[in-house]
Protein backbone atom coordinates (compact mmCIF):
# COMPACT_ATOMS: atom_id res chain seq x y z
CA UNK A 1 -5.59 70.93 66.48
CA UNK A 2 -3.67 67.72 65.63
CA UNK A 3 -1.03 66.25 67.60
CA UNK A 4 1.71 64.64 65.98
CA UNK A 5 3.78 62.20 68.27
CA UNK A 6 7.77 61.71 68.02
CA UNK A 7 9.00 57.99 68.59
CA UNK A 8 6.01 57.30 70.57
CA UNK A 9 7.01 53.74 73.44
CA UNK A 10 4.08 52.32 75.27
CA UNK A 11 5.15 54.93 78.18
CA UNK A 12 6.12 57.95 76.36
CA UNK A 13 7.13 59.98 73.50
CA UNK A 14 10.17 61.53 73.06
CA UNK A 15 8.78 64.71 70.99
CA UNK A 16 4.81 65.76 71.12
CA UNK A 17 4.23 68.28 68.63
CA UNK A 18 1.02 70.56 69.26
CA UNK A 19 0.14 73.35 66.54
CA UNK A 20 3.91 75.56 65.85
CA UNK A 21 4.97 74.31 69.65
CA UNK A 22 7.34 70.92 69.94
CA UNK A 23 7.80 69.60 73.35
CA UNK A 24 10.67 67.14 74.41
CA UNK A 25 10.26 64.43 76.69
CA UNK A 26 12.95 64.74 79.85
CA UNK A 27 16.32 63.70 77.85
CA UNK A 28 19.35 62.01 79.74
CA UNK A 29 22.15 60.51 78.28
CA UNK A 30 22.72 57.06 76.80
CA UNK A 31 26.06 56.74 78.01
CA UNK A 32 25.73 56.97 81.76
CA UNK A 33 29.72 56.32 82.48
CA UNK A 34 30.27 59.73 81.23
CA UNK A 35 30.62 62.52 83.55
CA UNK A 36 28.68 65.59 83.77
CA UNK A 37 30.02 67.30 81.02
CA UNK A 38 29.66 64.13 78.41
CA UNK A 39 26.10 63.58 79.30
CA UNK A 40 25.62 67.08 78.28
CA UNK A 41 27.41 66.86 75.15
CA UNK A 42 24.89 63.52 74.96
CA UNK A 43 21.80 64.87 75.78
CA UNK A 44 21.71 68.36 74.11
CA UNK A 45 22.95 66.22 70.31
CA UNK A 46 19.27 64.23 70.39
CA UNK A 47 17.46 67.13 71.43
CA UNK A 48 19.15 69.05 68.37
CA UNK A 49 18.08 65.25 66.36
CA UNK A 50 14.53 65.84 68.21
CA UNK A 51 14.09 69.35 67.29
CA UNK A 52 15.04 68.52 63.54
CA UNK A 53 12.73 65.48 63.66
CA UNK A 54 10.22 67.93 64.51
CA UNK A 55 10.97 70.89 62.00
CA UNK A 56 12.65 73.00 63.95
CA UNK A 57 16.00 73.89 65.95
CA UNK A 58 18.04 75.45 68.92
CA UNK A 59 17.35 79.15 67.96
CA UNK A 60 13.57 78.67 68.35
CA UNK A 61 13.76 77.23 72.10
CA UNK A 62 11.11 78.93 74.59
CA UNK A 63 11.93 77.12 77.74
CA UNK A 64 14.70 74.87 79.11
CA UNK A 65 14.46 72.79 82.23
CA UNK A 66 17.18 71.01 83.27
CA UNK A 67 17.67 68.54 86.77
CA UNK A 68 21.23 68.23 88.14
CA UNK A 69 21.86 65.04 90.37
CA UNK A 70 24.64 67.06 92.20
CA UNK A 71 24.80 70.79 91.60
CA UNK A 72 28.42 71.02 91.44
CA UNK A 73 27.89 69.78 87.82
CA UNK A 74 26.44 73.07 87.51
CA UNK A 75 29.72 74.66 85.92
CA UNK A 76 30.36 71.82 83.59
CA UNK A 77 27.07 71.07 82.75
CA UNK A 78 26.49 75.33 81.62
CA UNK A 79 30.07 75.24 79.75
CA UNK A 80 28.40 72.69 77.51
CA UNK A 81 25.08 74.44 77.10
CA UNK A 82 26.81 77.57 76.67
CA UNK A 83 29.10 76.38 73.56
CA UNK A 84 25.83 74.75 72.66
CA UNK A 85 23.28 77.66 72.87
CA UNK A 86 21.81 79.72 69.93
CA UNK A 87 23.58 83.31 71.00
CA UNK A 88 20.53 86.14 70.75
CA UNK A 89 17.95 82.98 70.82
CA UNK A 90 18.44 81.25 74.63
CA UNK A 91 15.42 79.90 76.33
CA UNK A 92 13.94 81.07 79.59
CA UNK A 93 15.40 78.63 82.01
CA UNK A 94 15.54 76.92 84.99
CA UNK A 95 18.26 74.46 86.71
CA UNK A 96 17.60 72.69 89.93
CA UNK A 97 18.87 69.96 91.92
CA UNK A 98 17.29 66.53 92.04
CA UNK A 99 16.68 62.76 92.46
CA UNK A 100 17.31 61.42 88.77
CA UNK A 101 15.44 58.41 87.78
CA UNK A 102 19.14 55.96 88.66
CA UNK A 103 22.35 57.44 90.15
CA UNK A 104 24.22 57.11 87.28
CA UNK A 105 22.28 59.99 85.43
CA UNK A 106 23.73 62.96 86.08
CA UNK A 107 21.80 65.43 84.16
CA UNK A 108 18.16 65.77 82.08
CA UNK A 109 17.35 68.25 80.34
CA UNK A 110 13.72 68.85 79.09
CA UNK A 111 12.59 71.87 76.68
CA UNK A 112 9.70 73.44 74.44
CA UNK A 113 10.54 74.95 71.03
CA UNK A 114 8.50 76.49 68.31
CA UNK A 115 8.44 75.88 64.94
């Protein structure tokens, strides 16, 4: 099987796509002054640009992973993804709490879709 890469940088790509399964790179927001709730709104409006890129969208996500810097983002960060999410099509998913790459990110989110 081919592999088709998505804006591919000397360190990663953001998308890999492998047969009818796209996979995102870890996504955080560009904006990093933004709360919890913004970088949400940020991050989950390139993965829907990613997915497209890719041929596919929301409704066909298989897994979500997604890394809180603090989790008392958690309820902000899930009102997003809830208004977000495909309803009958959510992913199997996990949240946790962790060290993010600099302070100021708050949230990354990371998933697999098919196509």
């Amino acid at each position: 099987m081919t592999l088709k890469r998505i804006e591919t940088g000397p360190r990663m790509s953001k998308a890999v796509i492998h047969g009818d399964t796209v996979y995102l790179a870890g996504i955080v927001a560009d904006d990093t002054g933004a709360d919890a709730t913004g970088q949400t709104k940020q991050i989950l409006a390139e993965i829907d640009r990613l997915l497209a890129a890719a041929g596919t969208d929301k409704a066909k996500l298989i897994t979500a992973n997604i890394w809180l810097a603090d989790m008392a983002d958690f309820p902000k960060m899930n009102a997003v993804w809830d208004a977000w999410a495909s309803p009958g099509n959510t992913p199997a998913r996990a949240t946790v709490q962790a060290a993010l790459a600099t302070p100021a990110y708050k949230v990354e989110i990371m998933v697999k879709a098919a196509r």
